[in-house]
Protein backbone atom coordinates (compact mmCIF):
# COMPACT_ATOMS: atom_id res chain seq x y z
CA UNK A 1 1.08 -46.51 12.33
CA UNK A 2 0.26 -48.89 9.53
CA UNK A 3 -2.03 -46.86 6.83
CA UNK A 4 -6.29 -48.25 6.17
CA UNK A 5 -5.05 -48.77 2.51
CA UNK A 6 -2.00 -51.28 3.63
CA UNK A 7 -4.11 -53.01 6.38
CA UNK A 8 -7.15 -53.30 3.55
CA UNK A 9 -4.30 -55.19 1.13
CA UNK A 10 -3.17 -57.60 3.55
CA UNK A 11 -6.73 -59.26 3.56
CA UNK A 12 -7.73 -62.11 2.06
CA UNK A 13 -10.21 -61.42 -0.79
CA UNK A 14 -12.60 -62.76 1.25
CA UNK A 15 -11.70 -60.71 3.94
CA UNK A 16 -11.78 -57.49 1.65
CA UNK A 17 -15.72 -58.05 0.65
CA UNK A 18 -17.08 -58.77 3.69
CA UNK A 19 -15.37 -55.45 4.86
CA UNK A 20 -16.56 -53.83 2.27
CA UNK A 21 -20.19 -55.34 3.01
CA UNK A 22 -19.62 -53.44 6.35
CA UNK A 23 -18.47 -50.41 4.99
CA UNK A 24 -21.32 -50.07 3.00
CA UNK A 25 -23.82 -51.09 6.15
CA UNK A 26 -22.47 -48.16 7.79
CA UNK A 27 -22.32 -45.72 5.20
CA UNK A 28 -25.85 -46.60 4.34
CA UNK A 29 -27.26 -46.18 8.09
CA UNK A 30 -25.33 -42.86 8.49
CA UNK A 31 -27.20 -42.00 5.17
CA UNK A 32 -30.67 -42.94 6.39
CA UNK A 33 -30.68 -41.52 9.53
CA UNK A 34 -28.94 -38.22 8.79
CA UNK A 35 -29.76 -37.71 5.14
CA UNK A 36 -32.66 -39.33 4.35
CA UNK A 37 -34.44 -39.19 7.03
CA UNK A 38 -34.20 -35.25 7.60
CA UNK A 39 -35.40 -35.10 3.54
CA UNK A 40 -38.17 -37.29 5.12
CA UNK A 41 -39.45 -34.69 7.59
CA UNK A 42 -38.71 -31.66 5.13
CA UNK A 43 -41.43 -33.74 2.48
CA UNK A 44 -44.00 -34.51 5.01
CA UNK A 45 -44.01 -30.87 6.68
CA UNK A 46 -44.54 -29.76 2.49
CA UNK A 47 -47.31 -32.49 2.37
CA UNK A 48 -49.06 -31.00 5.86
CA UNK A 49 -49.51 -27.85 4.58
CA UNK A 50 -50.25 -28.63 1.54
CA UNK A 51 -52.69 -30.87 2.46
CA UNK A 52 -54.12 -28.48 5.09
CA UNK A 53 -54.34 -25.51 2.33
CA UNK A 54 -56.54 -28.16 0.24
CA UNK A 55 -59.23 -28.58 3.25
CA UNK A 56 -59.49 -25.10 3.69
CA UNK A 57 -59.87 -23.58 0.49
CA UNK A 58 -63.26 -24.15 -0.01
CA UNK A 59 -63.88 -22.44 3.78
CA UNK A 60 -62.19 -19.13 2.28
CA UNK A 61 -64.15 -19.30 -1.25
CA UNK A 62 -67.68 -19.53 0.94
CA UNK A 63 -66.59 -16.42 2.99
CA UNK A 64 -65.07 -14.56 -0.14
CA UNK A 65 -68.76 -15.26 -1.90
CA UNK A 66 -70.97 -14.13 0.90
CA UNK A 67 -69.53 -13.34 4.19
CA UNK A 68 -72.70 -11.75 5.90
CA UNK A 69 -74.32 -15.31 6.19
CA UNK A 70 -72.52 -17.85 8.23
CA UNK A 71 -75.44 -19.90 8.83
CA UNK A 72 -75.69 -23.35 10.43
CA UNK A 73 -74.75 -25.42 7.18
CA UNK A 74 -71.70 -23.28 7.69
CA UNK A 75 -70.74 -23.91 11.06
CA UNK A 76 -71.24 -27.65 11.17
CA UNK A 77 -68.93 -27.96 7.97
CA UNK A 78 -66.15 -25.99 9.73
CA UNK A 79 -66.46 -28.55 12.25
CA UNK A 80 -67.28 -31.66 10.37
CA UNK A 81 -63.27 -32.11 9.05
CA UNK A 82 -62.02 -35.33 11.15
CA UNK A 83 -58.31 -34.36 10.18
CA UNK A 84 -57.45 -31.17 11.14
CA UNK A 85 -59.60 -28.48 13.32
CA UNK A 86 -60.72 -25.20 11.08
CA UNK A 87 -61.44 -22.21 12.73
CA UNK A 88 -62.37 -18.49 12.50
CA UNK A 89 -60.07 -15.42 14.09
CA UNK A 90 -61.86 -11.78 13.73
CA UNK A 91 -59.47 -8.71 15.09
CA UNK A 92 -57.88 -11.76 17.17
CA UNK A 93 -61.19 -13.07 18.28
CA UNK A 94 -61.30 -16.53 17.68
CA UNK A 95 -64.71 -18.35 16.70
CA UNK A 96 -64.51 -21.97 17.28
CA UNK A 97 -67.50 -24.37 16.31
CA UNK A 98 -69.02 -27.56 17.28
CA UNK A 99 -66.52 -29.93 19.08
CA UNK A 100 -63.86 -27.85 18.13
CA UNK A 101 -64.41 -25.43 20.92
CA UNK A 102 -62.89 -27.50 24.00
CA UNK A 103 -60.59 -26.41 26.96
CA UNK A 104 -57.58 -28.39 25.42
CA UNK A 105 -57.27 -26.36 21.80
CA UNK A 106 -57.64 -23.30 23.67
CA UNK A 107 -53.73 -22.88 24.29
CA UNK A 108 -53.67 -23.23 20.63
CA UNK A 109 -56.35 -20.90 19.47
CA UNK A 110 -55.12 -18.30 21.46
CA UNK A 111 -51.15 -19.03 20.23
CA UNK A 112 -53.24 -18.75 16.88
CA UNK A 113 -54.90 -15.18 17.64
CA UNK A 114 -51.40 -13.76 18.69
CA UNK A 115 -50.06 -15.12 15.40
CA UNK A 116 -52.72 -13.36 13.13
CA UNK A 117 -51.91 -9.97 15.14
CA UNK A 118 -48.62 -10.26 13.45
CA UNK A 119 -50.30 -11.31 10.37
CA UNK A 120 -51.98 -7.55 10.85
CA UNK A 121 -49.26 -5.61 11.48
CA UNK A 122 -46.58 -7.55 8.54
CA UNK A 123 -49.19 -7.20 6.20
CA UNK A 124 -48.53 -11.29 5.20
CA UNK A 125 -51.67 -12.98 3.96
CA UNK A 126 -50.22 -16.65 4.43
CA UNK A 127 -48.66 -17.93 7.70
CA UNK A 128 -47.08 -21.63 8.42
CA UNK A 129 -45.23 -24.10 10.70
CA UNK A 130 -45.27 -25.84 14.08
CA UNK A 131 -45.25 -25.22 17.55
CA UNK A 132 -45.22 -27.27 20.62
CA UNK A 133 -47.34 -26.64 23.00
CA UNK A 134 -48.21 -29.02 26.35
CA UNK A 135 -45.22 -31.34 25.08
CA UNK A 136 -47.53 -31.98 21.88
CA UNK A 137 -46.33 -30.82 18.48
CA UNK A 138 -48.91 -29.10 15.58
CA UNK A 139 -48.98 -27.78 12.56
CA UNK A 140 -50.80 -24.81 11.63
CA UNK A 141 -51.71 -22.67 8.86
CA UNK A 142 -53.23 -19.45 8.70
CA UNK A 143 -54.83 -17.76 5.53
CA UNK A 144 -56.28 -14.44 5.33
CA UNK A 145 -60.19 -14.91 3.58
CA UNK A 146 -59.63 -10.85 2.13
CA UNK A 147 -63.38 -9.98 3.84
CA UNK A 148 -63.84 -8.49 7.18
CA UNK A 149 -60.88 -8.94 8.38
CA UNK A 150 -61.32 -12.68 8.53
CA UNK A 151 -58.57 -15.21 8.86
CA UNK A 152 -58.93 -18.93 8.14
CA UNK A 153 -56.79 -20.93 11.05
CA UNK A 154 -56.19 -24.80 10.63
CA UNK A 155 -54.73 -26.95 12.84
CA UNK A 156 -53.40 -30.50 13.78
CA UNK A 157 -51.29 -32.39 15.73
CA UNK A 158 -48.52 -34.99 14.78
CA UNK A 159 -50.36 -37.68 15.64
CA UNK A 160 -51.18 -38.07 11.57
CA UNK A 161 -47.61 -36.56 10.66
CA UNK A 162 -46.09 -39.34 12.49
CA UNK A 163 -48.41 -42.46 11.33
CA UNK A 164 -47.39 -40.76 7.99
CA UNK A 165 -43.98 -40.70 8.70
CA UNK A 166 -43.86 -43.97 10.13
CA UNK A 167 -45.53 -45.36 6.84
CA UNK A 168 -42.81 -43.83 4.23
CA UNK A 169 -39.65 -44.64 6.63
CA UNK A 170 -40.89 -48.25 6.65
CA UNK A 171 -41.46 -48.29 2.68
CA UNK A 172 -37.96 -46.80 2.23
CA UNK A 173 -36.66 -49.21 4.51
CA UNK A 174 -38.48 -52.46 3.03
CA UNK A 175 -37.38 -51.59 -0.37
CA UNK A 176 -33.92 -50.97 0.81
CA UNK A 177 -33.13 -53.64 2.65
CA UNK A 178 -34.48 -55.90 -0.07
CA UNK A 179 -32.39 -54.08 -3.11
CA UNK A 180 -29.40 -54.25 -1.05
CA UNK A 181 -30.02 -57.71 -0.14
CA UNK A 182 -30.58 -58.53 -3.60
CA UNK A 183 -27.39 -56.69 -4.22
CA UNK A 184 -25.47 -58.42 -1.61
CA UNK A 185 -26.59 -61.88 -2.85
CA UNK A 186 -25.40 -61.29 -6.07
CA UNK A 187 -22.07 -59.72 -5.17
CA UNK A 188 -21.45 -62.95 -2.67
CA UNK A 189 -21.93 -65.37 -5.90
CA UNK A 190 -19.87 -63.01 -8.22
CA UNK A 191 -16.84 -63.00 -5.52
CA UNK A 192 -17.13 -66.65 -4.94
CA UNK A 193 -17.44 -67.00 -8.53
CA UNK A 194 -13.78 -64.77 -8.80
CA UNK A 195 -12.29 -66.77 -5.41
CA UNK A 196 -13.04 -71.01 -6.33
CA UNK A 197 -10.91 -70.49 -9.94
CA UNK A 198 -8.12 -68.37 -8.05
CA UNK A 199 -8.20 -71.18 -5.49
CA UNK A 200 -7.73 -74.12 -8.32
CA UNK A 201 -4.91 -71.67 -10.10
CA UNK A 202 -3.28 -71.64 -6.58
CA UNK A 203 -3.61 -75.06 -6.27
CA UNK A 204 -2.44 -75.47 -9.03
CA UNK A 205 0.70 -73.54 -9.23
CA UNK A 206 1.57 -75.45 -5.74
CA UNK A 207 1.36 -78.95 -6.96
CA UNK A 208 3.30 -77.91 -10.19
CA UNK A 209 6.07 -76.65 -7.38
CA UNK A 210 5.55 -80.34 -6.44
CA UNK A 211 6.58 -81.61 -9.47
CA UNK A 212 3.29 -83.46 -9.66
CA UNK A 213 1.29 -84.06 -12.96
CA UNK A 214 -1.80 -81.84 -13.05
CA UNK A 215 -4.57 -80.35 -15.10
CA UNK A 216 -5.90 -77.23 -15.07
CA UNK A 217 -9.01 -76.21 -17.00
CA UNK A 218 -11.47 -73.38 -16.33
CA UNK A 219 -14.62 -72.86 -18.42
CA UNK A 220 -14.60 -69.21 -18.53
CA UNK A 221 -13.60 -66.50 -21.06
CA UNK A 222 -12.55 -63.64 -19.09
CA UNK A 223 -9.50 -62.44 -17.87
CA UNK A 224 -9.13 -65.33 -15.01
CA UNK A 225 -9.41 -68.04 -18.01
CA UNK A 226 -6.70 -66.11 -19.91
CA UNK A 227 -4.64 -66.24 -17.41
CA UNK A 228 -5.48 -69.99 -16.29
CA UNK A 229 -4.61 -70.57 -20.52
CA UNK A 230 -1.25 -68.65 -20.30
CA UNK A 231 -0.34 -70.73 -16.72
CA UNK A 232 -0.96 -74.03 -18.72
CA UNK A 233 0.80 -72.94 -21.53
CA UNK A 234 3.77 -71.67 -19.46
CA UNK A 235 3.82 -74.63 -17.92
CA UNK A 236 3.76 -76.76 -21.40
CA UNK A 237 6.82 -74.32 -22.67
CA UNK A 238 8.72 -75.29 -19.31
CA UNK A 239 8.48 -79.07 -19.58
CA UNK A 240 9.32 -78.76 -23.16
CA UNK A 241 12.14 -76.72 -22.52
CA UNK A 242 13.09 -78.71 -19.75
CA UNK A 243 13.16 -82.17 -21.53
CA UNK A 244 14.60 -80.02 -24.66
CA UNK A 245 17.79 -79.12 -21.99
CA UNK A 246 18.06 -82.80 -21.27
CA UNK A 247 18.17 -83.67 -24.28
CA UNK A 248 21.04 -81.00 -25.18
CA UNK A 249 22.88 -81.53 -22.40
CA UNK A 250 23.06 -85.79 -23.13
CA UNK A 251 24.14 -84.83 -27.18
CA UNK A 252 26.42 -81.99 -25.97
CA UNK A 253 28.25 -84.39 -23.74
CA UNK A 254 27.85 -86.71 -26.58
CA UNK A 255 29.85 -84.09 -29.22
CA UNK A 256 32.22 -82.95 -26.63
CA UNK A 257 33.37 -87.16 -25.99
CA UNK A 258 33.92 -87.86 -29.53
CA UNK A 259 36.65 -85.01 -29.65
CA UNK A 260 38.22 -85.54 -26.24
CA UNK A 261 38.34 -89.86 -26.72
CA UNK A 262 39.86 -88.91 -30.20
CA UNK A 263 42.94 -86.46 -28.76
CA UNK A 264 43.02 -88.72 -26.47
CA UNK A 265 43.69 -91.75 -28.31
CA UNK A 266 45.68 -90.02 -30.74
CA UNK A 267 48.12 -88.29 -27.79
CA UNK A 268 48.56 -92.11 -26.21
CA UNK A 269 49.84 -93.43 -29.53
CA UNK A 270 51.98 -90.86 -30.06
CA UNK A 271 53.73 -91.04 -26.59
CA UNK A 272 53.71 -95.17 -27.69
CA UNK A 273 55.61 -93.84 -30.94
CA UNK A 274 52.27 -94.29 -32.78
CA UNK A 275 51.30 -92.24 -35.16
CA UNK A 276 47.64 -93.15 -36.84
CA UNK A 277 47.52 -90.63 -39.22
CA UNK A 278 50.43 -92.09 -41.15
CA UNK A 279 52.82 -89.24 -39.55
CA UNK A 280 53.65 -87.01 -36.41
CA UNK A 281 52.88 -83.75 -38.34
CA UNK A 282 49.45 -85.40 -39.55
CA UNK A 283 48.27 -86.91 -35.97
CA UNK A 284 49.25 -83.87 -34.46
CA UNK A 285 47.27 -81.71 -36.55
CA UNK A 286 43.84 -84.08 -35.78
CA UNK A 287 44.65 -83.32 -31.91
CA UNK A 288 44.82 -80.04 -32.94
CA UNK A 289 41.42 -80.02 -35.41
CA UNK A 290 39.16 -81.70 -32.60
CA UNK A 291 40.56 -79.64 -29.93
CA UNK A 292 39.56 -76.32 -32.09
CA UNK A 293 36.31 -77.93 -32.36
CA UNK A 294 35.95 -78.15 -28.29
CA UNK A 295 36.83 -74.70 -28.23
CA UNK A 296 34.13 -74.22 -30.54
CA UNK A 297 31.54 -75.91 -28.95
CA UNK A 298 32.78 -73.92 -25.61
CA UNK A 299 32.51 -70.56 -26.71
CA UNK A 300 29.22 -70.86 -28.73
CA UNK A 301 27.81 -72.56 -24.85
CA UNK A 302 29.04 -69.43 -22.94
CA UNK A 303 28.50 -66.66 -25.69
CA UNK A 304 24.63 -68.14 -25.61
CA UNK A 305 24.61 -67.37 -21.77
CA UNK A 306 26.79 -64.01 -21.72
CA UNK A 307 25.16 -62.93 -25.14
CA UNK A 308 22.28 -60.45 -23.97
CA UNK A 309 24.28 -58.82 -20.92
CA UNK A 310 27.04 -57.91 -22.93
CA UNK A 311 24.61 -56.46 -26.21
CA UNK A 312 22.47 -54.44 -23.45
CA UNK A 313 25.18 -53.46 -21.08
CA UNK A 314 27.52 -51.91 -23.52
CA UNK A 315 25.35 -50.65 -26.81
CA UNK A 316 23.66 -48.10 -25.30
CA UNK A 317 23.77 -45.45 -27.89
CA UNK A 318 26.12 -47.55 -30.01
CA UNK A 319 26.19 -48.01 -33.80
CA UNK A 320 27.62 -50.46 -36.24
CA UNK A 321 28.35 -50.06 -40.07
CA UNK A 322 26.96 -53.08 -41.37
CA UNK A 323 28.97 -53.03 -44.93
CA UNK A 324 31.81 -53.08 -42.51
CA UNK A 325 30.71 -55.74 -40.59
CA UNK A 326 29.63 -58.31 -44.15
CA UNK A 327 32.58 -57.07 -45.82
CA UNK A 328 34.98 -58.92 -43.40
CA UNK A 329 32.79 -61.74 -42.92
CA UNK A 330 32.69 -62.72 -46.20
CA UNK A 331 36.64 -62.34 -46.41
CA UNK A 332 37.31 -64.53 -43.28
CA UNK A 333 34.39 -67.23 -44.75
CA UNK A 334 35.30 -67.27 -48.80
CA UNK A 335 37.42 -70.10 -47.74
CA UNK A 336 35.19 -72.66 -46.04
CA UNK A 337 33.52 -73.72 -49.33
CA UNK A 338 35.48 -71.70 -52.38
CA UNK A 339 33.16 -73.38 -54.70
CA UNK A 340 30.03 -71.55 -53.05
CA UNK A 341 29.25 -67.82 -54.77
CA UNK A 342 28.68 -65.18 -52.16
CA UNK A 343 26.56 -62.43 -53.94
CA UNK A 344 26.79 -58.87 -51.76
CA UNK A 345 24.08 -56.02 -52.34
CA UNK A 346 25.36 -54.01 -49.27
CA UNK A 347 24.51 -50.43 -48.77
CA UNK A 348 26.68 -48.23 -46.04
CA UNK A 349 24.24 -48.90 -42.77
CA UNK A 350 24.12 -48.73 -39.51
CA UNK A 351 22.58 -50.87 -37.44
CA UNK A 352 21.89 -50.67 -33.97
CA UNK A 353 24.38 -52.35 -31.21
CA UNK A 354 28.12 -53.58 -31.31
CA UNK A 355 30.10 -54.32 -34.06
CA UNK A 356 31.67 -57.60 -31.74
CA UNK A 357 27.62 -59.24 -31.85
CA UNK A 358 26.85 -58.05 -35.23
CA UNK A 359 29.88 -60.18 -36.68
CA UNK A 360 29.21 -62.92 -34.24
CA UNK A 361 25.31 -62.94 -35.54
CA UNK A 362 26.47 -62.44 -38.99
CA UNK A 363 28.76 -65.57 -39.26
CA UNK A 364 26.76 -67.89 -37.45
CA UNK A 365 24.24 -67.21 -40.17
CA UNK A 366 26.67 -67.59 -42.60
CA UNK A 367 27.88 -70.59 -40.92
CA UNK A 368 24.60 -72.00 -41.63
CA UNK A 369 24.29 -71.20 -44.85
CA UNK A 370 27.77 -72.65 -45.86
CA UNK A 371 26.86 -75.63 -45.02
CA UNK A 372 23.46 -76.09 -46.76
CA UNK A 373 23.84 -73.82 -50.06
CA UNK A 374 23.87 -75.72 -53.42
CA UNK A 375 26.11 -72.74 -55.61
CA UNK A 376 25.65 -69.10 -54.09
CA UNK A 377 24.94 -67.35 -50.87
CA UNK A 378 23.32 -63.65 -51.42
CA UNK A 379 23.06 -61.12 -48.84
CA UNK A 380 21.25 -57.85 -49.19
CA UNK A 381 21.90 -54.87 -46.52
CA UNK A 382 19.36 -51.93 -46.45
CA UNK A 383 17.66 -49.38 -44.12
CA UNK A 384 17.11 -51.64 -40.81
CA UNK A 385 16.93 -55.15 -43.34
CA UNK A 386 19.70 -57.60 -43.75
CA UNK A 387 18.72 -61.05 -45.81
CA UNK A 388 21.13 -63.75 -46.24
CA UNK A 389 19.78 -66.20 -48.45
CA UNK A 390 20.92 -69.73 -50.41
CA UNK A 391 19.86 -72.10 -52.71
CA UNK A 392 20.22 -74.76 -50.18
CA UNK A 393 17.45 -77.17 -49.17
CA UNK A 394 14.13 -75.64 -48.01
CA UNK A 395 12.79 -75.99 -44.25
CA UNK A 396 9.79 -78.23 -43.14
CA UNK A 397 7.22 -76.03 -42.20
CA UNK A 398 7.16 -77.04 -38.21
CA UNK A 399 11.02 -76.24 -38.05
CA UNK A 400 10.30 -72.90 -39.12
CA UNK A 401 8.37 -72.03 -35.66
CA UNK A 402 11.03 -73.08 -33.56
CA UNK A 403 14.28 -72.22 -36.02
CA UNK A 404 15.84 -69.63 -33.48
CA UNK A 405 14.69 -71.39 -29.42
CA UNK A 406 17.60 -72.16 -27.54
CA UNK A 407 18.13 -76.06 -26.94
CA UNK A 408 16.12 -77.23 -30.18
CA UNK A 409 17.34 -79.62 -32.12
CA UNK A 410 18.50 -79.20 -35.30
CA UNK A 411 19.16 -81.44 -39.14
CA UNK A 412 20.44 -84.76 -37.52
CA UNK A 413 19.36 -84.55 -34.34
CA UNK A 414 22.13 -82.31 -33.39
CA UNK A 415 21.72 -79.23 -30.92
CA UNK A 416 22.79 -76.17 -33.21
CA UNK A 417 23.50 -72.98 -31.09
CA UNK A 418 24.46 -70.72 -33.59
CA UNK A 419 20.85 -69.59 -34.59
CA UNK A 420 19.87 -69.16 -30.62
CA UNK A 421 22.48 -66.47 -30.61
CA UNK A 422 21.65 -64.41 -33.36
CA UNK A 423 18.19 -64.31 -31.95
CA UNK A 424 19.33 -62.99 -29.10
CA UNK A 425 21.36 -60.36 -30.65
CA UNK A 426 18.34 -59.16 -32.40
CA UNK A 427 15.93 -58.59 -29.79
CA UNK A 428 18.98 -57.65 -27.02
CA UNK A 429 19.26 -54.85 -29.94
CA UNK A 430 15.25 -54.38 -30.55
CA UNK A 431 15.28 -55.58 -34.37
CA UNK A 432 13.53 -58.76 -35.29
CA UNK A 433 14.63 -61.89 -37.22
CA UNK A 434 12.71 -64.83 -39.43
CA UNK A 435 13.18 -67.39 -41.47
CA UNK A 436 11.62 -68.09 -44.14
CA UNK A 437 11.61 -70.20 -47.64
CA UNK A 438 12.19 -68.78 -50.75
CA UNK A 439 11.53 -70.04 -54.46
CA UNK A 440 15.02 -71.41 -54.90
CA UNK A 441 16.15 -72.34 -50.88
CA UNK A 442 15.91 -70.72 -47.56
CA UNK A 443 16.72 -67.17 -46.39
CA UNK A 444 16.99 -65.65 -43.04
CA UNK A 445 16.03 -61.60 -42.12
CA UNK A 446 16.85 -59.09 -39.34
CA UNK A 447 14.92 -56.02 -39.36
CA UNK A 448 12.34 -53.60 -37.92
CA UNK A 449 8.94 -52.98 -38.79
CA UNK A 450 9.07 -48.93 -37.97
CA UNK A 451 12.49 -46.89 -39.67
CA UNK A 452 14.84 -45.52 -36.48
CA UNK A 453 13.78 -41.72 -35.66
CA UNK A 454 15.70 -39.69 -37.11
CA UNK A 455 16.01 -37.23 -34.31
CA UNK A 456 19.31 -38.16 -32.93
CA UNK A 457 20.88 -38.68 -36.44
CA UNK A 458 23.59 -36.07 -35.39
CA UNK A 459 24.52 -38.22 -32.14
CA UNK A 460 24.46 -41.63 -34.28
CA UNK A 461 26.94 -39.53 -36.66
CA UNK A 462 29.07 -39.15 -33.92
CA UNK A 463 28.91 -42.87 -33.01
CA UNK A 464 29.20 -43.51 -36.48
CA UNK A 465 32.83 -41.73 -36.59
CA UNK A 466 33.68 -43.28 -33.01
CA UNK A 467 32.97 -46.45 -34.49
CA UNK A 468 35.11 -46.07 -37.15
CA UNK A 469 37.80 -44.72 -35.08
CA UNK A 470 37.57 -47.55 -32.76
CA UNK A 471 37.83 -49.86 -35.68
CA UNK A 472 40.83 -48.02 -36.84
CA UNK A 473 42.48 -48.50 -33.55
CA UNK A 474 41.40 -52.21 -33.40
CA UNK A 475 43.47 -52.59 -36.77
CA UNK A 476 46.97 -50.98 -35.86
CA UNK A 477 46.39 -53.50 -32.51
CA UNK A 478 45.97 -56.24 -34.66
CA UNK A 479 48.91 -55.37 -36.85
CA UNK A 480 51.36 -55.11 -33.85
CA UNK A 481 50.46 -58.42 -32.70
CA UNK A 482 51.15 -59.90 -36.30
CA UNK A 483 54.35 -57.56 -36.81
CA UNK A 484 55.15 -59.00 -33.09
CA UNK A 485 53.88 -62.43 -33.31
């Protein structure tokens, strides 16, 4: 059996109000009828007797004052009340007056006189409720007058009770039905209100599918505009991406031709006994120059895609000793420009993540900075903060916003991965990185805002020691390959 709550969510919103609508219809008739209207009754019985001990006080302060004369003036007020019937009871001797005294209250007087006999015996001075009698209801109340034994018995039926009733029940009802219609009104516009925008985001989102040009623009501030803004803007980041990928992929297949048409020309004249680099040795080594530079290009295109799944796979509780990490950088770099200074303020560190994306990050930076720095190249390792700056030219503003996106294009129109990749490494490894312009050039940071906790300093230790055991190992490896090579 399907649950209310499951059936409820498969609705339309639509669907859901007007169920709710009904849900509230019932809940409110079950409330009236049961709740409200027994408070009803319970109110009007209190306003019967209440009303009934009002008309006959003043009968019990004129026998209180002078019992011995009952005179005429008496009698004809006892009978003169037009809503309830007032009447006398001495030892259980009832004295009706005027009109009062008929054939049809005399079930009722005598029900009356056998309820101030009680009265007498219980010793209770005030008596009230109702009683049914000849299929019509009363209510009665009886008050002892404290001279000569004289009670004080008022009557009347429901025919008052009920117009009374009737009355209040149809107030409560008219001001009910026109709150909750009020209500109702304004909930219809408010859901309307919620279901036209969520219709034109729908739409929307389906013509987009569609690959159709369309606008989308809601006047409203609340949560549905924000999220109508963030759809638009999505959809503005996707076509730019999209048209940035196009035009990647048309100067990537650009870069990887020039190589491949140059081995290629240079292995046909060499099988033609060609050589147009003066000599074998010379051509050769261009085939061998541009087809480094492929594998370049090739890595840098897969390590992009495989970069984050290999960082977050395999660096769970992993450190790296940065001073490790810029030391042989900057020994496998000093010879790309020997004329460039590198400048090292390095403090024993460890960052977060794997020592393999660290170096990759590292020298792509370095990469960068090779080939724009004037005389010197300074990097400065701290506490969760690595700069690497140069005196190189600085950055237009706008490139500054979009230095580290994938598929941007870089100085010369060229598509430079190397940046995409160290952004990646940083956030696959939760640190942060910039660039920014200095006085004197450019200079690029990774970093956190908060230092690590230092509650698991005694696990990192151990990392820190498998790290450098690992690196240890690494070394003798690479040493048998070069004693073997």
């Amino acid at each position: 059996m399907k649950r209310p709550v499951n059936l409820f969510r498969r609705l339309s919103l639509t669907q859901q109000v007007f169920a709710l609508i009904l849900l509230f219809l019932a809940f409110f008739a079950a409330f009236f009828f049961v709740f409200l209207s027994k408070n009803i009754d319970t109110t009007l019985a209190e306003q019967m007797y209440d009303l009934m001990a009002a008309r006959q006080q003043p009968i019990v302060n004129i026998i209180q004052r002078n019992a011995e004369i009952l005179d005429e003036d008496f009698y004809e007020f006892m009978s003169s009340d037009t809503i309830q019937t007032n009447c006398l009871i001495q030892r259980n001797q009832v004295l009706a007056f005027g009109d009062n005294n008929t054939q049809e209250h005399q079930a009722v007087y005598n029900f009356l006189g056998s309820e101030c006999k009680d009265m007498e015996k219980t010793g209770v001075d005030i008596k009230t409720g109702t009683v049914i009698i000849d299929h019509i209801g009363y209510y009665y109340r009886i008050q002892n007058a404290g001279t000569l034994n004289f009670y004080v018995a008022s009557f009347m039926d429901e025919t008052y009770s009920t117009s009374l009733r009737d009355s209040v029940i149809d107030s409560t009802v008219y001001v009910t039905v026109l709150a909750f219609s009020l209500i109702l009104l304004i909930m219809i516009v408010w859901v309307f209100s919620i279901i036209h925008p969520l219709n034109q985001i729908k739409s929307y989102i389906e013509q987009i599918k569609q690959g159709k040009q369309v606008e989308l623009y809601l006047n409203r501030e609340d949560e549905i505009g924000e999220v109508a803004n963030a759809l638009v803007t999505m959809k503005d980041e996707l076509t730019r991406q999209e048209k940035a990928k196009e035009e990647m992929i048309h100067n990537i297949s650009h870069d990887l031709k020039t190589p491949i048409a140059t081995i290629k020309s240079y292995s046909e004249s060499i099988k033609d006994g060609i050589y147009p680099y003066g000599t074998l040795e010379g051509s050769v080594d261009v085939i061998l120059d541009n087809a480094q530079r492929l594998e370049d290009k090739v890595h840098n295109l897969l390590y992009l895609n495989r970069v984050e799944y290999l960082v977050t796979s395999d660096s769970e509780g992993v450190v790296t000793n940065m001073k490790e990490v810029v030391e042989e950088v900057v020994l496998n770099s000093a010879v790309i420009r020997s004329e460039i200074r590198v400048i090292t303020e390095v403090e024993e560190v460890f960052f977060d993540g794997l020592l393999e994306s660290w170096r990759v990050a590292i020298e792509n930076i370095m990469d960068n900075a090779f080939r724009y720095a004037k005389s010197y190249i300074k990097i400065t390792v701290t506490e969760d903060d690595l700069k690497i700056s140069n005196d190189g030219p600085k950055m237009p503003e706008d490139r500054i916003e979009s230095l580290f996106r994938p598929y941007e294009k870089g100085e010369g129109g060229r598509f430079g991965l190397g940046l995409s990749i160290v952004s990646k490494v940083a956030k696959a490894n939760k640190y942060k990185v910039k660039g920014y312009n200095t006085e004197d050039g450019v200079c690029f940071r990774i970093y956190r805002d908060k230092p690590k906790s230092r509650k698991n300093d005694s696990k990192k230790k151990d990392n820190r020691k498998e790290s450098h055991k690992k690196g240890e190992r690494d070394e003798d490896r690479n040493n048998w390959h070069r004693s073997n090579s």
